[in-house]
Protein backbone atom coordinates (compact mmCIF):
# COMPACT_ATOMS: atom_id res chain seq x y z
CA UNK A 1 0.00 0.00 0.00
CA UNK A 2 2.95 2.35 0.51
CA UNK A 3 4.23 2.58 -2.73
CA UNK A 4 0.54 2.56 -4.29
CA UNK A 5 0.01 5.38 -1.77
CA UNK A 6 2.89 7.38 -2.87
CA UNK A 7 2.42 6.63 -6.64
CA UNK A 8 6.04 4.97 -6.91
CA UNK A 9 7.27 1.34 -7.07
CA UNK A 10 10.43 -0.62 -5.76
CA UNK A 11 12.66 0.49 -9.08
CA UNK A 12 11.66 3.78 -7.85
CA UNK A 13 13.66 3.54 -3.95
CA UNK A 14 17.39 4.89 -4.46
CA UNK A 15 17.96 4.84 -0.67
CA UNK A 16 16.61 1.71 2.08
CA UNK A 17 17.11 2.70 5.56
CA UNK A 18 15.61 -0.30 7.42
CA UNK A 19 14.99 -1.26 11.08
CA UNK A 20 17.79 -3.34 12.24
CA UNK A 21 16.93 -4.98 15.71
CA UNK A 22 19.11 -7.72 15.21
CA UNK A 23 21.38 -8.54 12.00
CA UNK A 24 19.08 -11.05 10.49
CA UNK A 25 16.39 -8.24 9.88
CA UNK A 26 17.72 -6.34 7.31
CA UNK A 27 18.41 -9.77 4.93
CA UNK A 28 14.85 -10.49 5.86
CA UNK A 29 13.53 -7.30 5.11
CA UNK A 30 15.37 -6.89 1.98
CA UNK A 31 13.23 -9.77 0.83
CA UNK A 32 10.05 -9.00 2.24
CA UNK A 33 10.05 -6.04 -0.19
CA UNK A 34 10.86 -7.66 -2.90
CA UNK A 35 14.57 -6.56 -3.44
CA UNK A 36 15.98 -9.77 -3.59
CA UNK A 37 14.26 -13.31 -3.94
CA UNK A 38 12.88 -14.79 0.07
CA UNK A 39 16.14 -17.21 1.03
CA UNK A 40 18.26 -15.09 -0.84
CA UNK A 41 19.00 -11.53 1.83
CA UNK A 42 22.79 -13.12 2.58
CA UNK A 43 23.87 -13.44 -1.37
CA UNK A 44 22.52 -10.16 -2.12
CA UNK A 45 24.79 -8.49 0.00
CA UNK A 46 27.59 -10.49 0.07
CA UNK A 47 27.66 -9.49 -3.33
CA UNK A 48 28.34 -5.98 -2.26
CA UNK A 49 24.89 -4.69 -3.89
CA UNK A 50 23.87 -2.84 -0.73
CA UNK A 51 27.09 -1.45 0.63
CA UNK A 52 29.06 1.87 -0.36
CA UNK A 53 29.31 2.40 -4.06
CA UNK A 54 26.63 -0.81 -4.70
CA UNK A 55 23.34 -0.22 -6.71
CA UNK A 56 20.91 0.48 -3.66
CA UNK A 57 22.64 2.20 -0.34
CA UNK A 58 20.90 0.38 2.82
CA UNK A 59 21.36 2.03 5.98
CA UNK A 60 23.79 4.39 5.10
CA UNK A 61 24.48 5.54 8.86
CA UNK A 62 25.29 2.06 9.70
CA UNK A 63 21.87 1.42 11.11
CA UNK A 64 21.07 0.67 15.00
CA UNK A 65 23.54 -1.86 15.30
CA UNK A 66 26.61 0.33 14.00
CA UNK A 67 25.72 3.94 14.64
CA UNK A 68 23.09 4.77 16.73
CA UNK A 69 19.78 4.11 18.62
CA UNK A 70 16.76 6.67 19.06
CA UNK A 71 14.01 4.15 19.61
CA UNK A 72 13.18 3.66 16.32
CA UNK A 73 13.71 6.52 14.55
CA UNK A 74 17.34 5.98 13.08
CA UNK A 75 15.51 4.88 9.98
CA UNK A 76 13.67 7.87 9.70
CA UNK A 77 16.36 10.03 10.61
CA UNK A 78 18.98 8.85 7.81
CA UNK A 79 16.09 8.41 5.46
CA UNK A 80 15.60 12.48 6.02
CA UNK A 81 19.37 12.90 5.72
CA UNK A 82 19.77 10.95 2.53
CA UNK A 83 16.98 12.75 0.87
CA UNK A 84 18.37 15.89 1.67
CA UNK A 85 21.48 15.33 0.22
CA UNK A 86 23.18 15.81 3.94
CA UNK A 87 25.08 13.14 4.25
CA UNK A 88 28.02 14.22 3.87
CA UNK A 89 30.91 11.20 2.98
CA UNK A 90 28.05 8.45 3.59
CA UNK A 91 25.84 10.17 1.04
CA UNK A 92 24.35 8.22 -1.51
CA UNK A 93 24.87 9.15 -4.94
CA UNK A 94 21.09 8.56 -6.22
CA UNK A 95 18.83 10.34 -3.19
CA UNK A 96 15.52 11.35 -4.90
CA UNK A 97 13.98 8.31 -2.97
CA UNK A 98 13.94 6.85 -0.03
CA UNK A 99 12.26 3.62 1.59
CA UNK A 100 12.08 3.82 5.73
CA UNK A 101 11.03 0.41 7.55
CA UNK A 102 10.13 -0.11 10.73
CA UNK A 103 9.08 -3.37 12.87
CA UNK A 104 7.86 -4.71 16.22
CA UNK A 105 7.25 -7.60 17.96
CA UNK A 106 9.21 -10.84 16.49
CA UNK A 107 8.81 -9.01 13.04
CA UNK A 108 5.08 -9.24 13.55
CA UNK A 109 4.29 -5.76 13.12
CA UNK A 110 5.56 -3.44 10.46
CA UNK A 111 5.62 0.16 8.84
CA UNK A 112 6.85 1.63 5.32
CA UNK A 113 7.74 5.21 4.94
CA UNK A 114 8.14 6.32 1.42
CA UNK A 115 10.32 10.12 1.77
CA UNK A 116 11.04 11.69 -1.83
CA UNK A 117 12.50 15.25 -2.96
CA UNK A 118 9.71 15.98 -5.12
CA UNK A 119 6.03 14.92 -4.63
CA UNK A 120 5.68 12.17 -7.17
């Protein structure tokens, strides 16, 4: 409903900033959304596609687990960042876009946040 919602579609999301509770998450979400095929999260980025220079940038500020915690809201706060163009030597390239998750529970609840430059 997300991308429906914002009038966009996964080819659309230059930057993924995703909730990262524990280091299995991101792989999962990645294919949740449809990045990468379900089984297939650990390939994808081993093959460097997420990380500096790669196609998509995923959590640019190192996420949770690396950089910070603010309850939820790193996501959301690097999403804004990225979009921005603020990012200073973490900045992604391509930043019109950006994709924001968020979870709870044993990845029994979840959010999407779609941030763009321009209204699409």
């Amino acid at each position: 409903p997300a991308f429906r919602m914002a009038g966009l579609t996964l080819r659309d999301v230059d930057v993924v900033e995703l909730y990262d509770c524990y280091t299995f998450t991101v792989l999962v979400t990645l294919e949740d959304y449809g990045f990468c095929p379900k089984g297939e999260g650990g390939p994808f980025a081993a093959e460097h596609v997420t990380g500096p220079g790669g196609r998509l940038a995923v959590n640019t500020g190192g996420g949770q687990l690396s950089s910070f915690y603010m309850w939820g809201m790193t996501p959301v706060s690097e999403g804004v960042i990225q979009v921005r163009g603020e990012g200073g030597r973490r900045q992604a390239a391509k930043h019109d876009v950006a994709l924001v998750s968020g979870n709870g529970g044993v990845l029994s609840t979840h959010s999407t946040l779609i941030l763009a430059r321009e209204p699409s």
